[in-house]
Structures are given as C-alpha cells and as structure tokens.
N, C-alpha and C. Protein backbone atom coordinates (compact mmCIF):
# COMPACT_ATOMS: atom_id res chain seq x y z
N UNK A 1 0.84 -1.17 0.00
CA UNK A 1 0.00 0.00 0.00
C UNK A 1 0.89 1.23 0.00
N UNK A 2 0.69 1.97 -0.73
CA UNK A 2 1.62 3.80 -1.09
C UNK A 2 1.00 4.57 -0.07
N UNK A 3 1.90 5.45 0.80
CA UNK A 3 0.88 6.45 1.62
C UNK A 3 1.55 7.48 0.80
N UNK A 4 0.49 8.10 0.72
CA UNK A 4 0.80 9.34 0.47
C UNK A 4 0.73 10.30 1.02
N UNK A 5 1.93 11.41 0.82
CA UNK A 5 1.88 12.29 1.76
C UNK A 5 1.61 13.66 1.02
N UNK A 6 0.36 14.24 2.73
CA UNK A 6 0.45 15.48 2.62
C UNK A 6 0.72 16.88 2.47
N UNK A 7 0.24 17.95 1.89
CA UNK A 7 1.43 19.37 2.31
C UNK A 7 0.96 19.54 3.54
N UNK A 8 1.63 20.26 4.39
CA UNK A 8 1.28 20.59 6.00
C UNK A 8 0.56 21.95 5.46
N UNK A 9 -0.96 22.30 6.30
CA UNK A 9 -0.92 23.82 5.90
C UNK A 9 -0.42 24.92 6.49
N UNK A 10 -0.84 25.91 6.01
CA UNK A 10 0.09 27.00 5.91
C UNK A 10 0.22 27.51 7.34
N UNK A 11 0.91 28.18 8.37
CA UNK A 11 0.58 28.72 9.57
C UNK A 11 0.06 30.00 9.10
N UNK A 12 -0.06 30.94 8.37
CA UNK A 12 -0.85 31.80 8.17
C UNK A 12 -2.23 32.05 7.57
N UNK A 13 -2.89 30.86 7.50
CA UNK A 13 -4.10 30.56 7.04
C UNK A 13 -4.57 30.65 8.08
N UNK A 14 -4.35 29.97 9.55
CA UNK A 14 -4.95 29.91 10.74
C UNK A 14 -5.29 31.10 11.64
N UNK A 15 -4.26 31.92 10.85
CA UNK A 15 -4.24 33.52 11.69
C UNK A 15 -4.28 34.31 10.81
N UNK A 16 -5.41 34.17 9.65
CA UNK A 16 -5.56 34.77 8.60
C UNK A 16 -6.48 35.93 9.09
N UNK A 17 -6.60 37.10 9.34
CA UNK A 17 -7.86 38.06 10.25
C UNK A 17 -8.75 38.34 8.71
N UNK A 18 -8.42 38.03 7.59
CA UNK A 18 -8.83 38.71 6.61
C UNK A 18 -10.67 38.20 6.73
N UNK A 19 -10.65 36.63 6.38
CA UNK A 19 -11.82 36.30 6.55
C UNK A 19 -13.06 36.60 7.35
N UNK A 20 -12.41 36.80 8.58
CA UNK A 20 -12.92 36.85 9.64
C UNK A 20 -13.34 38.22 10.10
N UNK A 21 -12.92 38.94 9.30
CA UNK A 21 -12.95 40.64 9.33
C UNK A 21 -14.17 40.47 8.43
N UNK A 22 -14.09 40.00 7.10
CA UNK A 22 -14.97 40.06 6.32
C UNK A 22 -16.52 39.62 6.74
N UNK A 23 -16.67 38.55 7.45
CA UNK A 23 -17.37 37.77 8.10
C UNK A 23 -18.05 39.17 9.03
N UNK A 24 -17.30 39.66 10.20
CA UNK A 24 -18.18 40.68 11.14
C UNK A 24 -18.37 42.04 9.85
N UNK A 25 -17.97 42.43 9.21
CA UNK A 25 -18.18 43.58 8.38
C UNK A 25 -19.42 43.40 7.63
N UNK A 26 -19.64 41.61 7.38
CA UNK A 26 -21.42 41.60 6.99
C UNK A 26 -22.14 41.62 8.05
N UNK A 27 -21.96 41.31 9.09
CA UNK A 27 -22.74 41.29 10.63
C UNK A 27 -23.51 42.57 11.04
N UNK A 28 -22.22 43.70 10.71
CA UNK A 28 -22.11 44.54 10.80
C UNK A 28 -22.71 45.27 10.00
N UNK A 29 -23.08 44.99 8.83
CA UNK A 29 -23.82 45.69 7.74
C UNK A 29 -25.11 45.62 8.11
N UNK A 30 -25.83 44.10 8.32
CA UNK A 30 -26.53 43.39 8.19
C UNK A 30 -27.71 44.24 9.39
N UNK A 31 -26.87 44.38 10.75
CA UNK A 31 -27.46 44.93 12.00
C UNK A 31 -27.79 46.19 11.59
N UNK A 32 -26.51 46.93 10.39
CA UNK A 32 -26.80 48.84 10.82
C UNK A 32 -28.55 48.82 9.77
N UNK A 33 -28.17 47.99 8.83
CA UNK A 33 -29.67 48.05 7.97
C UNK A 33 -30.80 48.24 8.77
N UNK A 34 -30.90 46.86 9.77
CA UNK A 34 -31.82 46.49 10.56
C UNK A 34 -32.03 47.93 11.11
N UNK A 35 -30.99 48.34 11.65
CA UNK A 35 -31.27 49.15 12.65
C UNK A 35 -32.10 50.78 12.02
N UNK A 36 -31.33 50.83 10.91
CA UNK A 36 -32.06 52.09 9.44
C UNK A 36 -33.27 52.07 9.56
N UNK A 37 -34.18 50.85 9.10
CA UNK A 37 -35.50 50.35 8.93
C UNK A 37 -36.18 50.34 10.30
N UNK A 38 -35.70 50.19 11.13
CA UNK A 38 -36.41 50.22 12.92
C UNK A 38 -36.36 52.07 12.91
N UNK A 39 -35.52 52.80 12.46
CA UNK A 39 -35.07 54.00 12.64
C UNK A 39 -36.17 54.70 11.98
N UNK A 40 -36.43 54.51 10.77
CA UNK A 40 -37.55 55.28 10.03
C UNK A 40 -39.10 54.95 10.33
N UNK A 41 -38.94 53.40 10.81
CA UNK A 41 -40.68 53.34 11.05
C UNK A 41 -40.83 53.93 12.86
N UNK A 42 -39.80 54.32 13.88
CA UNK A 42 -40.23 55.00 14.82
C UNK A 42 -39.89 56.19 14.36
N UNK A 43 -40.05 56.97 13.33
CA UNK A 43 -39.85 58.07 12.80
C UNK A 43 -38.49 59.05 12.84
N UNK A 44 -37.37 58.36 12.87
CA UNK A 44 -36.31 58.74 13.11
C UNK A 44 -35.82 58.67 11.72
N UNK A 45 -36.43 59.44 10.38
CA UNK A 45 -35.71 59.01 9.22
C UNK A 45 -34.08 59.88 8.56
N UNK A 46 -34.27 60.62 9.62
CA UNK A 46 -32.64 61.03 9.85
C UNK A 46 -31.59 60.33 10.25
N UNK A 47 -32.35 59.63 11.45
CA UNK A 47 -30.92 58.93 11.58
C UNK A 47 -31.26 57.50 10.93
N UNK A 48 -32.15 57.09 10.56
CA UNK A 48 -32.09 55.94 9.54
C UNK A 48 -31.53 55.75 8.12
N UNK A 49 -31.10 56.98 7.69
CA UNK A 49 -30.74 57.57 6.14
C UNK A 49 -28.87 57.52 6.94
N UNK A 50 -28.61 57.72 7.74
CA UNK A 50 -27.14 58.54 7.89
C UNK A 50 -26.31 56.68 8.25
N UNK A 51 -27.50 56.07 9.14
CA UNK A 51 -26.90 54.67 9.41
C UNK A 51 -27.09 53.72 7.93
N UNK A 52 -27.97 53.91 7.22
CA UNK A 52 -28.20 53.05 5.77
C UNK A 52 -26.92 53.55 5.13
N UNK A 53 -26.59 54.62 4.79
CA UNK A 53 -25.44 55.46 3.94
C UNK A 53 -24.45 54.65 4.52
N UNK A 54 -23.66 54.78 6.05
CA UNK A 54 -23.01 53.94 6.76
C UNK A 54 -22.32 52.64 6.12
N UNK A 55 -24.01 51.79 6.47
CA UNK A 55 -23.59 50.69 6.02
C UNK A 55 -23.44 50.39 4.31
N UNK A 56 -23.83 51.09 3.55
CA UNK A 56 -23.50 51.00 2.02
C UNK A 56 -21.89 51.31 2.42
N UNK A 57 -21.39 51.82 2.75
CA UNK A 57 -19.93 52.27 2.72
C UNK A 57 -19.52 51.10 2.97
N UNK A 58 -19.92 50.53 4.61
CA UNK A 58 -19.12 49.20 5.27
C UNK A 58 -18.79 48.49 3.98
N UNK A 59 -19.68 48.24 3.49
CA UNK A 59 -20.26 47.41 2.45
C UNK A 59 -19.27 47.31 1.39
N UNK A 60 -19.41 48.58 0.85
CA UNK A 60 -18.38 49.08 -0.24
C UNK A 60 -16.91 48.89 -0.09
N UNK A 61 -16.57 49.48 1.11
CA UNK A 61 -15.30 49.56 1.76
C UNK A 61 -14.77 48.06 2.10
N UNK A 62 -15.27 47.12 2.09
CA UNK A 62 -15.27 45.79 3.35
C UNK A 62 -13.66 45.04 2.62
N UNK A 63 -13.87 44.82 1.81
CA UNK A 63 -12.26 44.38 0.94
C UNK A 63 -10.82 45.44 1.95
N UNK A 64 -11.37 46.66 1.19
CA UNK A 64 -10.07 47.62 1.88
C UNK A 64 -10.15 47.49 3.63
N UNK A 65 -10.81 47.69 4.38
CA UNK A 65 -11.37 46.97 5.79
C UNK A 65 -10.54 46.15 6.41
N UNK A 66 -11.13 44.82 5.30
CA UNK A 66 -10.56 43.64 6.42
C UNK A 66 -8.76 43.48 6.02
N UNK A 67 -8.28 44.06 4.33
CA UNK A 67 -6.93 43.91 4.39
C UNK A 67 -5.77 44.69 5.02
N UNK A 68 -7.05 46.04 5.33
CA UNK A 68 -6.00 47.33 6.06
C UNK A 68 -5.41 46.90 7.46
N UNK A 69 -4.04 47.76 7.79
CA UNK A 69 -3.80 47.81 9.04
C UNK A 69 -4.38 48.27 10.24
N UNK A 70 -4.90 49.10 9.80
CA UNK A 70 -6.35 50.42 10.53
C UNK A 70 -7.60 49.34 10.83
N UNK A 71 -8.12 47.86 10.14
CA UNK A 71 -8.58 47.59 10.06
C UNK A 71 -9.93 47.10 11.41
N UNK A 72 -9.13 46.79 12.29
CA UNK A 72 -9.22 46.41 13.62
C UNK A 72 -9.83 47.44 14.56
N UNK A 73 -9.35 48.81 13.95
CA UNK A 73 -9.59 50.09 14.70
C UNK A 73 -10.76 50.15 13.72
N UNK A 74 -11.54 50.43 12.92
CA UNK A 74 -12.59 50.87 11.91
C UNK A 74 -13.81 49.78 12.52
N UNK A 75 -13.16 48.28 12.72
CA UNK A 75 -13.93 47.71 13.16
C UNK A 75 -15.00 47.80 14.35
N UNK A 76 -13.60 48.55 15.38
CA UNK A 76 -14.33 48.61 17.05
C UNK A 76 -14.68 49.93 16.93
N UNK A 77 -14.78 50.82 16.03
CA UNK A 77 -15.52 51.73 15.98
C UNK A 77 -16.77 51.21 15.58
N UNK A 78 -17.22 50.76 14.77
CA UNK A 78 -18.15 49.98 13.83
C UNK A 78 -19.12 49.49 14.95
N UNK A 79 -18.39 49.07 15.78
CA UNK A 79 -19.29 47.77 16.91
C UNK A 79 -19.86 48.93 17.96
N UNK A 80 -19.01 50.22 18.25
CA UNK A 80 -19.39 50.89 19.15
C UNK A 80 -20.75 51.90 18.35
N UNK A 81 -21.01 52.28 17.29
CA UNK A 81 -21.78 52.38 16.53
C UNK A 81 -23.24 52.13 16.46
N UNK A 82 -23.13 50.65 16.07
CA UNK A 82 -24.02 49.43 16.11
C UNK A 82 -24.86 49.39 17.41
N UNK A 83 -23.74 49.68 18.73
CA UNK A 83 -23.98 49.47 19.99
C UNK A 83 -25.07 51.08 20.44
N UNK A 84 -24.31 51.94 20.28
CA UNK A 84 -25.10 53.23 20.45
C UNK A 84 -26.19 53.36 19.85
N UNK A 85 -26.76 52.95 18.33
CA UNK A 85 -27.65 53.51 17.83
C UNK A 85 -28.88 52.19 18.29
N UNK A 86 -28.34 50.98 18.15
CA UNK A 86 -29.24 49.99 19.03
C UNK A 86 -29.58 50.46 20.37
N UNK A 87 -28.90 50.66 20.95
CA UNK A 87 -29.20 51.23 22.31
C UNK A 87 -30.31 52.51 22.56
N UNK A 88 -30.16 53.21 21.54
CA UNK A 88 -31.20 54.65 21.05
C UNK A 88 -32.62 54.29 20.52
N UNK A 89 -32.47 53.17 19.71
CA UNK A 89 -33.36 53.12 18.19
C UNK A 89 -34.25 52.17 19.60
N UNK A 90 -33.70 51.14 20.06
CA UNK A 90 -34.63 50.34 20.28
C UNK A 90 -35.37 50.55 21.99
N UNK A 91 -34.73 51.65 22.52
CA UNK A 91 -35.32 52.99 23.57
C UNK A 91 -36.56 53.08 23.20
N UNK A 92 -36.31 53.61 22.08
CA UNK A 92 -37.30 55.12 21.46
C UNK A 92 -38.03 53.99 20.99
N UNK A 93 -38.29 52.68 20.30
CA UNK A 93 -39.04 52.02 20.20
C UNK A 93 -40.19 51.45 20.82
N UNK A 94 -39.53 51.08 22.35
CA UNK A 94 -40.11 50.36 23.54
C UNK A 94 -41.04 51.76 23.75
N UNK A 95 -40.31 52.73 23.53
CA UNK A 95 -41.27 54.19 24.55
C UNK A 95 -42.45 54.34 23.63
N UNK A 96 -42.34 54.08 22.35
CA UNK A 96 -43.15 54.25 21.57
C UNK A 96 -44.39 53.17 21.35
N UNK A 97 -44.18 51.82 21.74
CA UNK A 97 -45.14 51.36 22.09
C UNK A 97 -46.14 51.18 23.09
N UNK A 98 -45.31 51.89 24.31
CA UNK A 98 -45.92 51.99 25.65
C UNK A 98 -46.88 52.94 25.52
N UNK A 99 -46.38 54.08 24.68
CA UNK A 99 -47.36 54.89 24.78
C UNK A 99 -47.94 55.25 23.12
C-alpha cells in the first residue's frame, strides 16, 4: 500500500484576520440596515438615512477593511456604533409602544 503524503498547511491561514474581518463587516452591515429600517418606522428618518449610507460604505469599503492595518480600529468603531444607535433606536421604540 503507497501512503501518500500530505502538504502541512500554511501557519498563516490559521491567523488569517482577513476572513474573519470580512465575516463581522457583513454582521455589521446586516445589523446597521436592521437598525435604518427600525429608525424610520419610529420616525427617526434622519438617523435611519445617515446609518443606511453607513452601512453601504461598510459594504463598499469591506475588501479595503478587512486587508487594512487600521482595520481592527474601523472595526471597534463599527461595533461601538451598532452598539449606540441599538441602544437609542430600540429605547425610542419600547417608549413608543408603551405609549
């Protein structure tokens, strides 16, 4: 019987951030949308237009993103973002059904 042998893979595949950048940058898109569309039907279509624009950029940008050095920093801005306007949008939501 022949064994055949494998290539070992690469050690930089495993600590590749590229994918994985790419991966939260749709997450990230995916939520600011959500959050646009929650934004305009509690009548916030200001800030639902400025977070949609946003995420078209993420969007656009996401290649240059996940290969940049800056990349990491754009990101945890991104999340703090996400975090603030969720935190606002879905306030003003709850208040809006209560009353």
């Amino acid at each position: 019987m022949k064994v055949r042998q494998t290539q070992p893979r690469s050690g930089t595949t495993a600590h590749d951030p590229v994918p994985q950048r790419l991966l939260v940058i749709s997450r990230y898109v995916e939520n600011l949308r959500r959050l646009a569309r929650l934004a305009d039907r509690i009548g916030r279509s200001e800030l639902g237009t400025a977070v949609m624009e946003v995420a078209g950029c993420m969007e656009r940008m996401s290649n240059d993103i996940a290969v940049s050095a800056t990349g990491a920093v754009i990101l945890r801005r991104a999340a703090r973002l996400v975090s603030t306007v969720e935190g606002l949008v879905e306030r003003q939501a709850k208040f809006a059904v209560l009353h």
